[in-house]
C-alpha atoms as a PDB file:
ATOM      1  CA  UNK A   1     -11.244 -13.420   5.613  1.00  0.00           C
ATOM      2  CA  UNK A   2      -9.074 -10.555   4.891  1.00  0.00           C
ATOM      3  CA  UNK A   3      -9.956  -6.543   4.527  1.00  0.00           C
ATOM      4  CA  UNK A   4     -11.304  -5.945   1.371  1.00  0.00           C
ATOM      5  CA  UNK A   5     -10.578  -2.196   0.254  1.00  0.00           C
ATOM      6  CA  UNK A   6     -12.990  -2.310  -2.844  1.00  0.00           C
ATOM      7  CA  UNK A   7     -15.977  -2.765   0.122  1.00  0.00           C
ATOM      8  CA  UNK A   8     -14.325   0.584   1.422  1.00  0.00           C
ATOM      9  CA  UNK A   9     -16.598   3.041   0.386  1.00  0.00           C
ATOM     10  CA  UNK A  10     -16.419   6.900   1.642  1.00  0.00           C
ATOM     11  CA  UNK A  11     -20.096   7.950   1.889  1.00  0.00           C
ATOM     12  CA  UNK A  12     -19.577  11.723   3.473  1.00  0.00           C
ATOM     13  CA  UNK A  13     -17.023  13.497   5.298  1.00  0.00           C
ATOM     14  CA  UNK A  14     -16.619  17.174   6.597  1.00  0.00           C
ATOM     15  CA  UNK A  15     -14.058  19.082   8.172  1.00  0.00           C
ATOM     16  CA  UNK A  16     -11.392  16.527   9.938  1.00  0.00           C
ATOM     17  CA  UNK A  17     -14.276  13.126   9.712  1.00  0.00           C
ATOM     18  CA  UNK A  18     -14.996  10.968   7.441  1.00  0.00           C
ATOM     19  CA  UNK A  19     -17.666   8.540   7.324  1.00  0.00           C
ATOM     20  CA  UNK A  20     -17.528   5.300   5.699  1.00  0.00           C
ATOM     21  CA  UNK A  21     -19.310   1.865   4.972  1.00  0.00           C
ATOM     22  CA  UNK A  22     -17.922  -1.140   4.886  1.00  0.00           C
ATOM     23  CA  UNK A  23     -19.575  -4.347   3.820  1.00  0.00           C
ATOM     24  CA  UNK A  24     -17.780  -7.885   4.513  1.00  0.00           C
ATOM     25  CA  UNK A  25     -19.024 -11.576   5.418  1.00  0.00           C
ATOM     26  CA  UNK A  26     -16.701 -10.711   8.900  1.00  0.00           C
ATOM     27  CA  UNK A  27     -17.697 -10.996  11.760  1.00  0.00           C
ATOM     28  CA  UNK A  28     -17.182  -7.700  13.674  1.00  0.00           C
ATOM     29  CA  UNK A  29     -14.534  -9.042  16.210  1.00  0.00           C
ATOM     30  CA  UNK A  30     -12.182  -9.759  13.454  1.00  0.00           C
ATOM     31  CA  UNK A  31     -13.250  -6.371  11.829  1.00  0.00           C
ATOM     32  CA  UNK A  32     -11.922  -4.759  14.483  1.00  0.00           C
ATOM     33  CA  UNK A  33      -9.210  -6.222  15.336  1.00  0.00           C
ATOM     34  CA  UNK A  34      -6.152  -4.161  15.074  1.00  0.00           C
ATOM     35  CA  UNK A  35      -4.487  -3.863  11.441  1.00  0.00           C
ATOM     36  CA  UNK A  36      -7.631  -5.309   9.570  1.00  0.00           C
ATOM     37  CA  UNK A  37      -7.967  -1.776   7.899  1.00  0.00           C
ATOM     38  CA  UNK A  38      -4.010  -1.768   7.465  1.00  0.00           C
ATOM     39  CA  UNK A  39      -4.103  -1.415   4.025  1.00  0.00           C
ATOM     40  CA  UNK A  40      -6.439   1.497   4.201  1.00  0.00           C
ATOM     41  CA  UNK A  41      -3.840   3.894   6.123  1.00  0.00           C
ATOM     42  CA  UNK A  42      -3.821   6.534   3.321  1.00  0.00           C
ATOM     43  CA  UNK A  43      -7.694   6.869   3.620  1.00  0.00           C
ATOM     44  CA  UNK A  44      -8.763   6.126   6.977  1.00  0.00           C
ATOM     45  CA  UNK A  45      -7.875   8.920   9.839  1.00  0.00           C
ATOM     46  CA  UNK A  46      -8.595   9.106  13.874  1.00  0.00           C
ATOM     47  CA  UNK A  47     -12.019   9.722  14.726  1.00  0.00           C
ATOM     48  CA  UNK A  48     -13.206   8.331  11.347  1.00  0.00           C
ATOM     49  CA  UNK A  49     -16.412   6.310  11.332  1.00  0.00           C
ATOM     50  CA  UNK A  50     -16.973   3.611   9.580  1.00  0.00           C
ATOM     51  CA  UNK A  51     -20.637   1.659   9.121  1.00  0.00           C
ATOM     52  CA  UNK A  52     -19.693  -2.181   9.165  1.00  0.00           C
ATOM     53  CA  UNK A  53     -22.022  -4.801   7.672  1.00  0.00           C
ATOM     54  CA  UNK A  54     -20.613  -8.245   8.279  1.00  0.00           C
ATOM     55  CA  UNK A  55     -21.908 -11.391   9.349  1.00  0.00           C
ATOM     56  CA  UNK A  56     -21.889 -13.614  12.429  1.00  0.00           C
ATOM     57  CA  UNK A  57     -23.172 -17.261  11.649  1.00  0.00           C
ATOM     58  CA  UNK A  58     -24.775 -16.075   8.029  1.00  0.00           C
ATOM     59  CA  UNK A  59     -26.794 -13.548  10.371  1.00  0.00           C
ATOM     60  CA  UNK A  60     -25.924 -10.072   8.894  1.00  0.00           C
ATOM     61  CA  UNK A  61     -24.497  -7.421  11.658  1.00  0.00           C
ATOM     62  CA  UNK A  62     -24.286  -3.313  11.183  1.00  0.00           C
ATOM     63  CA  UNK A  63     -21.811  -2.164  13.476  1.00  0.00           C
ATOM     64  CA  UNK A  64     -20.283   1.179  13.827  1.00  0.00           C
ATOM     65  CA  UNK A  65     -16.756   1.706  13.815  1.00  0.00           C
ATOM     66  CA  UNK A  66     -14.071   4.763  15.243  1.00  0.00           C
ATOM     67  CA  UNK A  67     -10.624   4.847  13.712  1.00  0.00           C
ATOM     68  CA  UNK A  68      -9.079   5.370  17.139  1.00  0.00           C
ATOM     69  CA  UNK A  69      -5.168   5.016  16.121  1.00  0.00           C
ATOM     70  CA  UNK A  70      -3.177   5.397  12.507  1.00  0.00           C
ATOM     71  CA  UNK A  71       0.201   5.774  13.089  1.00  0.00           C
ATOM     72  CA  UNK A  72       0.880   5.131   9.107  1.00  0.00           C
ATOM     73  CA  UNK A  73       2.094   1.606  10.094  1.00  0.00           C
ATOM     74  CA  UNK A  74      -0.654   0.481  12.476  1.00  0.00           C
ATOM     75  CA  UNK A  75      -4.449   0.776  12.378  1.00  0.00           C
ATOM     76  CA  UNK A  76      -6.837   0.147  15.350  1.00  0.00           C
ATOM     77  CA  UNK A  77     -10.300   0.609  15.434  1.00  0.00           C
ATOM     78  CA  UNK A  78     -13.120   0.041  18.471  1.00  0.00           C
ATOM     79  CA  UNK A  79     -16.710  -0.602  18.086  1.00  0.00           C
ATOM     80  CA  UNK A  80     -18.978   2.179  18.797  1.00  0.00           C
ATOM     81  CA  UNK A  81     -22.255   2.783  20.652  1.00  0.00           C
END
């Protein structure tokens, strides 16, 4: 599936970070694979966190997420511990 920006939602944020959720029937290896959030460029910045809930096999995941590039034309993101 594709990103889905109205499953975007903006939960808190202070100072520079935001923190996000994000719900999706994904799994998380296509979440975060690079330019998924793409269309989100505006909203998303580096060092943002975002909560993923997606799926693997029907099973739903929680993963999350750090905004670790946004050049404006690129997005990356890498799953969190």
């Amino acid at each position: 599936m594709a990103f889905d920006a109205t499953n975007l939602k903006k939960v808190a944020g202070g100072g520079d970070q935001n923190v996000f959720v994000y719900n999706s029937a994904d799994a998380i290896s296509t979440i975060i694979g690079t330019d998924y959030f793409l269309s989100a460029t505006a909203e998303l910045k580096v060092n943002d966190l975002i909560l993923c809930v997606g799926a693997t096999g029907g099973t739903r995941t929680a993963d999350l997420v750090v905004v670790s590039t946004n050049s404006g034309t690129s997005v990356a993101t890498i799953n969190g511990t």
